[in-house]
PDB file of N, CA and C in Angstrom:
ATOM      1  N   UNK A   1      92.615 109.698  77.304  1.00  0.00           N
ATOM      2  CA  UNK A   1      94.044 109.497  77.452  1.00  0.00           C
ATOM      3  C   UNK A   1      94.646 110.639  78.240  1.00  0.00           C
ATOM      4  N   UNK A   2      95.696 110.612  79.286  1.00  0.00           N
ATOM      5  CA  UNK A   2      96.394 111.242  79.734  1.00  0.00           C
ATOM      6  C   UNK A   2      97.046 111.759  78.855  1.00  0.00           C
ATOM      7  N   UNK A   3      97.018 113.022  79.203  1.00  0.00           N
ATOM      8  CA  UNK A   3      97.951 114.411  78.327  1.00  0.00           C
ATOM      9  C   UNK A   3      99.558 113.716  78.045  1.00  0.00           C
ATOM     10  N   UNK A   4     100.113 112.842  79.487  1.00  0.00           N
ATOM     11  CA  UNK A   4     101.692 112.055  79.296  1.00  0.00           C
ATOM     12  C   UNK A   4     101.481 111.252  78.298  1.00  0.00           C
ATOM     13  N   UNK A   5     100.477 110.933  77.235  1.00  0.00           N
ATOM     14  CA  UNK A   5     100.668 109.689  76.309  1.00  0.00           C
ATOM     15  C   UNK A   5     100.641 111.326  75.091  1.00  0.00           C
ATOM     16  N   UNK A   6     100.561 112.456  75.677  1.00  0.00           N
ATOM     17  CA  UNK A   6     100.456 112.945  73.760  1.00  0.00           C
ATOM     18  C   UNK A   6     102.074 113.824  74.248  1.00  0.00           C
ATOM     19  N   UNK A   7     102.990 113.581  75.533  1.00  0.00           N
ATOM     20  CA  UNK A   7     104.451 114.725  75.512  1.00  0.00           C
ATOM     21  C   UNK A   7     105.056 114.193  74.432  1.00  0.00           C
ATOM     22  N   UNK A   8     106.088 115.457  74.429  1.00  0.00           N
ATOM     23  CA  UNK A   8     106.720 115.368  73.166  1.00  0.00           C
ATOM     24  C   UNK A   8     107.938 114.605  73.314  1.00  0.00           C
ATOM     25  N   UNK A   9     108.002 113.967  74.750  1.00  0.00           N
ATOM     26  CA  UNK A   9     109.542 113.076  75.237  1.00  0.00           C
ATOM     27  C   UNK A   9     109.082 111.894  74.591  1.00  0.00           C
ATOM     28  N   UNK A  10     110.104 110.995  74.357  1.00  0.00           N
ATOM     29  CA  UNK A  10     110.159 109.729  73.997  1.00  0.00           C
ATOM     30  C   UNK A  10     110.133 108.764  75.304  1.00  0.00           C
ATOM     31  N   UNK A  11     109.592 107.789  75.419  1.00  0.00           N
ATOM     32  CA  UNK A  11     109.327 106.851  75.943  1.00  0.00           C
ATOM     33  C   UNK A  11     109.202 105.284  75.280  1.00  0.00           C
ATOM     34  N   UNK A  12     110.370 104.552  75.869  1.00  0.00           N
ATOM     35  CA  UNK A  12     111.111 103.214  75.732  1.00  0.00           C
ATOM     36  C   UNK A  12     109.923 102.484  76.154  1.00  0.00           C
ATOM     37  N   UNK A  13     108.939 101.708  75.683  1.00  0.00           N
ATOM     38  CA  UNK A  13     108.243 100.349  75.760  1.00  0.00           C
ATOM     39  C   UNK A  13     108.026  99.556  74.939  1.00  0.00           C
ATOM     40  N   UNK A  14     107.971  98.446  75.798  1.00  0.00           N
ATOM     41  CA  UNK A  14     107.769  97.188  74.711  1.00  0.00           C
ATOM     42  C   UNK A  14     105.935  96.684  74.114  1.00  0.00           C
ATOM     43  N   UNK A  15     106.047  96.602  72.780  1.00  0.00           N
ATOM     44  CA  UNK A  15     105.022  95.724  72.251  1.00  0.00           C
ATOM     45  C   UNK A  15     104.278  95.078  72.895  1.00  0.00           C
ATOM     46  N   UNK A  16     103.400  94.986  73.388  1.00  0.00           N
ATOM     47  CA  UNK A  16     102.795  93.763  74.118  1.00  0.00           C
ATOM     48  C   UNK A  16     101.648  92.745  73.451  1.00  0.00           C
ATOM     49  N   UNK A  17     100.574  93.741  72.645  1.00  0.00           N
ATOM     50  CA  UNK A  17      99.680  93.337  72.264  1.00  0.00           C
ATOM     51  C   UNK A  17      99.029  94.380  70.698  1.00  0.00           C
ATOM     52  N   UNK A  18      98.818  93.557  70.022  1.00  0.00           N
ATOM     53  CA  UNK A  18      97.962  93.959  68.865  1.00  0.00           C
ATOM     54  C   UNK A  18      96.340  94.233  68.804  1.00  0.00           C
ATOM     55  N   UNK A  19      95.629  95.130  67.622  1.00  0.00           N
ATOM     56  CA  UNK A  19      94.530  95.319  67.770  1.00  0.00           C
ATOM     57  C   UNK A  19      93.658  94.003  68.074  1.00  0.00           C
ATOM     58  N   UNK A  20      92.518  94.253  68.456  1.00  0.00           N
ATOM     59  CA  UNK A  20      91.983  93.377  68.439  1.00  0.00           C
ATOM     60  C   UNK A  20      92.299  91.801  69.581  1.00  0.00           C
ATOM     61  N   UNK A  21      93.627  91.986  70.390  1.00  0.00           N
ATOM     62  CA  UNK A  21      94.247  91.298  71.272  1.00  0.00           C
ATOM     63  C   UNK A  21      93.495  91.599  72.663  1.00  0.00           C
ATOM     64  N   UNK A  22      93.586  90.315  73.774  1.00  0.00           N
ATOM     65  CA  UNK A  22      92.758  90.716  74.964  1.00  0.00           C
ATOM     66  C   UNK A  22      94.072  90.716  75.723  1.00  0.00           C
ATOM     67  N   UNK A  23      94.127  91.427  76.466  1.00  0.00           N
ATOM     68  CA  UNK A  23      95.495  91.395  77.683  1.00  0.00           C
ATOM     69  C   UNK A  23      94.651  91.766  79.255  1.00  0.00           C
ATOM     70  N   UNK A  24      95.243  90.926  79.828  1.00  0.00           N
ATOM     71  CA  UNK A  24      95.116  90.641  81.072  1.00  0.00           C
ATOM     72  C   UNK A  24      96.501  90.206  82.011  1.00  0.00           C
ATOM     73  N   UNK A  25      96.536  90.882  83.676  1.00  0.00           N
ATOM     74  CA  UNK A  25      97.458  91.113  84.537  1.00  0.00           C
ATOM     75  C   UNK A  25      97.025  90.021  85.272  1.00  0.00           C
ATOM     76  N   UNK A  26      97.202  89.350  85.679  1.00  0.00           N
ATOM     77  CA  UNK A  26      96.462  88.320  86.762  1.00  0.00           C
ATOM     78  C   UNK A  26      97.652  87.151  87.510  1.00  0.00           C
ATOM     79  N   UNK A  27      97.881  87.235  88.654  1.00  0.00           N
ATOM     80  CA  UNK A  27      98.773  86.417  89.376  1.00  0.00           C
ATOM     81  C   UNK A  27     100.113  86.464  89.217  1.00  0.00           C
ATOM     82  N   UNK A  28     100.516  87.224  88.581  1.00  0.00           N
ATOM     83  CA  UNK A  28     101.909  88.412  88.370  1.00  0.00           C
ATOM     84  C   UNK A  28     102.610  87.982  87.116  1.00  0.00           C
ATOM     85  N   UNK A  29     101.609  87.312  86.373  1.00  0.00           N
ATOM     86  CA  UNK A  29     101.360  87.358  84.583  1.00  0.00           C
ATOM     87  C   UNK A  29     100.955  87.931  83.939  1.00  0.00           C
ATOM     88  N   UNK A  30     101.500  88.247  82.378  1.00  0.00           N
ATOM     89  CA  UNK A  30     100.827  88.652  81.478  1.00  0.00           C
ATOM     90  C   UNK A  30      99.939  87.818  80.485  1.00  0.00           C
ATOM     91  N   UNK A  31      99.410  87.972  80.306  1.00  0.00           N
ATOM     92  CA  UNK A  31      98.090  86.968  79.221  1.00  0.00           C
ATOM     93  C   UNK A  31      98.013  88.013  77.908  1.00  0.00           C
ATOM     94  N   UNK A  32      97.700  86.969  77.027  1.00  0.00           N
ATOM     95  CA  UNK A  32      97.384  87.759  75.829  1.00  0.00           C
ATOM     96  C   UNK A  32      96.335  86.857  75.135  1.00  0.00           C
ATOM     97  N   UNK A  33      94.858  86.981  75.339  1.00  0.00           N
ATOM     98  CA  UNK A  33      94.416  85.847  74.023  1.00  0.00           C
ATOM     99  C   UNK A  33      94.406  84.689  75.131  1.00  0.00           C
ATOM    100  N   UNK A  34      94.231  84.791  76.738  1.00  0.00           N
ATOM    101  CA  UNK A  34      94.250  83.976  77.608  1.00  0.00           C
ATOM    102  C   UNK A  34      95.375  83.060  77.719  1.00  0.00           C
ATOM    103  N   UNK A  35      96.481  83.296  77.215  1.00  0.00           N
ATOM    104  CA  UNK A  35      97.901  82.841  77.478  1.00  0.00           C
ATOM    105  C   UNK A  35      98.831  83.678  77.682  1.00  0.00           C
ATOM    106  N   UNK A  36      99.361  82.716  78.794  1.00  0.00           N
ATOM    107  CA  UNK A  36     101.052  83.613  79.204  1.00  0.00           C
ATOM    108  C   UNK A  36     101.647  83.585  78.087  1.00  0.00           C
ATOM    109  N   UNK A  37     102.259  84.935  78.473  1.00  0.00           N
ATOM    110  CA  UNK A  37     103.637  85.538  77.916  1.00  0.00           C
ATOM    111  C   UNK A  37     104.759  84.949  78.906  1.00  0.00           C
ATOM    112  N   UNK A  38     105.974  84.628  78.044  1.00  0.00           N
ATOM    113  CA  UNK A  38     107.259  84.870  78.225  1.00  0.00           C
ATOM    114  C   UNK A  38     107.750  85.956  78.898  1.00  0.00           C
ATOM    115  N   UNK A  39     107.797  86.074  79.640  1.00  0.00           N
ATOM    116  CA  UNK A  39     108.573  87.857  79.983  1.00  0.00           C
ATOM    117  C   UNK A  39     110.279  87.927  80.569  1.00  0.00           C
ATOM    118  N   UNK A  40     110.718  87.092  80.391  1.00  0.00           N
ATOM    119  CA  UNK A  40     112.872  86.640  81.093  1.00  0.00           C
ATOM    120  C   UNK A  40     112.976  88.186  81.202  1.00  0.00           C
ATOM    121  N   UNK A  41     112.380  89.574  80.523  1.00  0.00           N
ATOM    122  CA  UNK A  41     112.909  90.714  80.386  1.00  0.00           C
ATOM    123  C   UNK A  41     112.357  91.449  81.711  1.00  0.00           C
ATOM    124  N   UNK A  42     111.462  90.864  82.626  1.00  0.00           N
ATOM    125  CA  UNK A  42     111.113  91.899  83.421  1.00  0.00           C
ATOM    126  C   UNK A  42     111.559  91.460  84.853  1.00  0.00           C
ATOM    127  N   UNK A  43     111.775  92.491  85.527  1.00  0.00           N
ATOM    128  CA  UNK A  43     113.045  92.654  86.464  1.00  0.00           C
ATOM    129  C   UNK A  43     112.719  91.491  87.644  1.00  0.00           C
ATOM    130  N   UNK A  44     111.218  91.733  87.907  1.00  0.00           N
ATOM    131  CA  UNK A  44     110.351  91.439  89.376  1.00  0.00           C
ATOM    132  C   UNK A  44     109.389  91.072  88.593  1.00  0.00           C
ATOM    133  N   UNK A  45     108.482  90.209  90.103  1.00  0.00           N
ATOM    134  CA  UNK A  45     107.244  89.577  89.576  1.00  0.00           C
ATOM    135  C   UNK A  45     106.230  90.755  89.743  1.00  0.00           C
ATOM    136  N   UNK A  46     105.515  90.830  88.626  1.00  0.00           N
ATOM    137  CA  UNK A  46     104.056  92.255  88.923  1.00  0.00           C
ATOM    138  C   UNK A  46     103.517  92.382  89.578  1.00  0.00           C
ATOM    139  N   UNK A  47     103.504  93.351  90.563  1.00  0.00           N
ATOM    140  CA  UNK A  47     102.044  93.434  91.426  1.00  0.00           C
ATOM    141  C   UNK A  47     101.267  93.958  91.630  1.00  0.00           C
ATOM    142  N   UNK A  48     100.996  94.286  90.286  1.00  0.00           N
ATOM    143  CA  UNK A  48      99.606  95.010  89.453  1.00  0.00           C
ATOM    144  C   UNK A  48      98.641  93.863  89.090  1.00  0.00           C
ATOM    145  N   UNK A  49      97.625  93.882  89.207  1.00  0.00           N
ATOM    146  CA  UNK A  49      96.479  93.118  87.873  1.00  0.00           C
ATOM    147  C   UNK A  49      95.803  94.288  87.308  1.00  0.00           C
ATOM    148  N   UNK A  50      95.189  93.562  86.215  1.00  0.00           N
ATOM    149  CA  UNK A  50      94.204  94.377  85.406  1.00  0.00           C
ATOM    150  C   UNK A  50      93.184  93.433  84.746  1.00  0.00           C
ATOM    151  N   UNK A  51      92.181  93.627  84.695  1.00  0.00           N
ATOM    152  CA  UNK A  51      91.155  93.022  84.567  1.00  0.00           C
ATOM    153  C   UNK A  51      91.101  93.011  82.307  1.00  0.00           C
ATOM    154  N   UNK A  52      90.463  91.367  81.596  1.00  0.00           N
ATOM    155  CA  UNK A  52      90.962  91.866  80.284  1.00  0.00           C
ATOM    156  C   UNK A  52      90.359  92.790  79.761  1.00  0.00           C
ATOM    157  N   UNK A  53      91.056  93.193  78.946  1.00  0.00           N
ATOM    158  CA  UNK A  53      90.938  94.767  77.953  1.00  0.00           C
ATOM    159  C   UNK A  53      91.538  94.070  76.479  1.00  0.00           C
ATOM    160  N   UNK A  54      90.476  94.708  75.158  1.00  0.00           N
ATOM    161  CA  UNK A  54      90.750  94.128  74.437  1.00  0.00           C
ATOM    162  C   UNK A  54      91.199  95.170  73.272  1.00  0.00           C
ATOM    163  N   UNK A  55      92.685  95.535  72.820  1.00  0.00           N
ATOM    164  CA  UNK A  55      93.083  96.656  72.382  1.00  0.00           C
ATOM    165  C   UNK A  55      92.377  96.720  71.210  1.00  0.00           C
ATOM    166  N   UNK A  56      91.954  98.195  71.250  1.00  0.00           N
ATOM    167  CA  UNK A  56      90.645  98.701  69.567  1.00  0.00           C
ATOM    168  C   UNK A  56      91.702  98.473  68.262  1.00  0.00           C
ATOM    169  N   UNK A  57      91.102  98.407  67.275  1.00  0.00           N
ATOM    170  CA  UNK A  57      91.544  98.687  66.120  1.00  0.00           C
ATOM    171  C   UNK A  57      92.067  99.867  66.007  1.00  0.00           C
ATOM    172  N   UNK A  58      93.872  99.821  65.213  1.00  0.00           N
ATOM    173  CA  UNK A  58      94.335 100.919  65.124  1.00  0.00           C
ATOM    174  C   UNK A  58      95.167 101.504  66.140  1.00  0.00           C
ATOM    175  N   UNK A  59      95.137 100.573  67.368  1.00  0.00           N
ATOM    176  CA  UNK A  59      96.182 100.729  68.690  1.00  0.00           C
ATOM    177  C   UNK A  59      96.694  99.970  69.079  1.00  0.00           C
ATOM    178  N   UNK A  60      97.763  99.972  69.767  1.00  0.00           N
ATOM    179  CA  UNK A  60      98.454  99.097  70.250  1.00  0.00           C
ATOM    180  C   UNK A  60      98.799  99.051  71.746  1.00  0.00           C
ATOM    181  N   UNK A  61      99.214  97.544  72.524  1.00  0.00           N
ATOM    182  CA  UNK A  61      99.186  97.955  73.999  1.00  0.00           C
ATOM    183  C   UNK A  61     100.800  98.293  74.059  1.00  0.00           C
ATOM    184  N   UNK A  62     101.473  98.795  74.812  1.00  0.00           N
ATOM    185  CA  UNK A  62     102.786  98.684  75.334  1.00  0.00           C
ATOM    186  C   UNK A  62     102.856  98.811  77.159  1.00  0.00           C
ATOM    187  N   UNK A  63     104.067  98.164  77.639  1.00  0.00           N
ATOM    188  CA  UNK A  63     104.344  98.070  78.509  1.00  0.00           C
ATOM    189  C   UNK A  63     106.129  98.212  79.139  1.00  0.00           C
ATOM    190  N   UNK A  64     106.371  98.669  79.986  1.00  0.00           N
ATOM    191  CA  UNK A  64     107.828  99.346  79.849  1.00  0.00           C
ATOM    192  C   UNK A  64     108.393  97.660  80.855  1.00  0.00           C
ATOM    193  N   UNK A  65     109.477  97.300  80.693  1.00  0.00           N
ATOM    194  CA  UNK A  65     110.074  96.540  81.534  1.00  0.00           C
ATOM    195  C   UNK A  65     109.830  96.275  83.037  1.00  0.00           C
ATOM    196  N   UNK A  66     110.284  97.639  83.452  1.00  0.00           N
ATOM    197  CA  UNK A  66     109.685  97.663  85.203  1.00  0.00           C
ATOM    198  C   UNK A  66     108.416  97.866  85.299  1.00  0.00           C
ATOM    199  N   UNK A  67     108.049  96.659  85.420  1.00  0.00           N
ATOM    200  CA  UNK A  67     105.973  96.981  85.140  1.00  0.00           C
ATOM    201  C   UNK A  67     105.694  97.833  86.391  1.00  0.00           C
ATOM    202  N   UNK A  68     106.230  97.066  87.749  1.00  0.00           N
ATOM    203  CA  UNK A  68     106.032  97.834  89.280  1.00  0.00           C
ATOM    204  C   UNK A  68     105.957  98.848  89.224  1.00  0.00           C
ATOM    205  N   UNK A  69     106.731  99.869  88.173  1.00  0.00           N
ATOM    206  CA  UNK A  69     107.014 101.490  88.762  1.00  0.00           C
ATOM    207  C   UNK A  69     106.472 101.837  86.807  1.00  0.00           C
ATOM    208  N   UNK A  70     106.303 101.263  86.203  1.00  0.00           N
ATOM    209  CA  UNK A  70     106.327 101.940  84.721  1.00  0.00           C
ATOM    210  C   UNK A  70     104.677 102.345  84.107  1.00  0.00           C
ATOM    211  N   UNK A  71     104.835 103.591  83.802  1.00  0.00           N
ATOM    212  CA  UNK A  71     103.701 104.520  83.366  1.00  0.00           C
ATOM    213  C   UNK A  71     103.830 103.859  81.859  1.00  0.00           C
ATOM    214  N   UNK A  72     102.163 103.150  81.390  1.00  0.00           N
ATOM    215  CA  UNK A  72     101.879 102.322  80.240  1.00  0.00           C
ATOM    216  C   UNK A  72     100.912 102.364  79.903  1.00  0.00           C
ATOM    217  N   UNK A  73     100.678 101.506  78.948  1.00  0.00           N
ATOM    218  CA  UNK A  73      99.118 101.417  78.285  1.00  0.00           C
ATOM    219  C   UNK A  73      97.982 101.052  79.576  1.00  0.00           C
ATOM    220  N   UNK A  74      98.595 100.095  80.839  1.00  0.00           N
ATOM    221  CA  UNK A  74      98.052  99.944  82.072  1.00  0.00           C
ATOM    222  C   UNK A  74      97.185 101.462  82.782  1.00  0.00           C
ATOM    223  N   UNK A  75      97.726 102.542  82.214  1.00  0.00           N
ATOM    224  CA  UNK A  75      97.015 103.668  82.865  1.00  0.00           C
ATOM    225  C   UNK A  75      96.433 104.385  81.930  1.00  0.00           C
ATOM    226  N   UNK A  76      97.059 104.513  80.859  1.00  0.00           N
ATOM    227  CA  UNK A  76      97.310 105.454  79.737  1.00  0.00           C
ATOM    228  C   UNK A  76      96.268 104.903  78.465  1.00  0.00           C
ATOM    229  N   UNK A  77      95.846 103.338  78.335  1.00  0.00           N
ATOM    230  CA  UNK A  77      94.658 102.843  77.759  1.00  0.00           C
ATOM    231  C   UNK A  77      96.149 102.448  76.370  1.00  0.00           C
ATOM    232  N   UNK A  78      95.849 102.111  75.710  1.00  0.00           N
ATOM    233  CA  UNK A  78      96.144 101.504  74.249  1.00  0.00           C
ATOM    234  C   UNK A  78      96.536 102.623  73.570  1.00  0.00           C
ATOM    235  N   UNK A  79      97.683 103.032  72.778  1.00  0.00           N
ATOM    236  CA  UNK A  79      97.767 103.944  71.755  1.00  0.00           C
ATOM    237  C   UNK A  79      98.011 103.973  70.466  1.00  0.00           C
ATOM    238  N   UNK A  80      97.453 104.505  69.405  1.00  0.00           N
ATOM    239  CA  UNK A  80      97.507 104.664  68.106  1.00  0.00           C
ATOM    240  C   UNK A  80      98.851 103.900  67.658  1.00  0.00           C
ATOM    241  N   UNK A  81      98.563 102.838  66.488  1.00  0.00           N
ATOM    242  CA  UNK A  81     100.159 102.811  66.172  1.00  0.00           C
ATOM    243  C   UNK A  81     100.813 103.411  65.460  1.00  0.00           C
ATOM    244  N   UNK A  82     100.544 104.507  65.054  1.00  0.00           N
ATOM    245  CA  UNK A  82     101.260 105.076  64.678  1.00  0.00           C
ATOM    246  C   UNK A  82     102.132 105.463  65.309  1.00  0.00           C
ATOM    247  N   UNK A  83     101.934 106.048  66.523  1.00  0.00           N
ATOM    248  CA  UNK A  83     102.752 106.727  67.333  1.00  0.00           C
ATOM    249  C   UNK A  83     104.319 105.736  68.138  1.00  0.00           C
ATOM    250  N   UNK A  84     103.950 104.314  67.672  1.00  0.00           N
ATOM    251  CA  UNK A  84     105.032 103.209  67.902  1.00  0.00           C
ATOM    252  C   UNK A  84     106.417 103.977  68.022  1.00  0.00           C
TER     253      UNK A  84
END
């Protein structure tokens, strides 16, 4: 994990996925469990992919609104939920 997933600033993201959940970026969707998500909340269409990743036990994925420009579980890997 990047040292930016342990600062001591707060950072606004949304829920995306639970342990044990597969998430995947593909065609400027989110998938979870091989189904789209809903997303009305995000600004632009993504133009990121990510190949699936299936969050470990004990973490959670998040993702910030502006997927285009937003530092997330996309770089940063899945984090503890505690830290929610």
């Amino acid at each position: 994990m990047s040292s930016a997933a342990h600062s001591s600033d707060d950072f606004i993201k949304r829920l995306i996925a639970l342990p044990g959940d597969t998430v995947e970026i593909r065609d400027h969707k989110t998938y979870i469990n091989r189904q789209v998500i809903d997303e009305p909340y995000v600004a632009e269409p993504q133009i990121k992919t990510m190949e699936p990743v299936v969050v470990p036990e004990g973490n959670v994925f998040v993702m910030g609104d502006n997927r285009n420009y937003s530092n997330d579980s996309r770089e940063y890997e899945a984090i503890p939920a505690s830290q929610r």
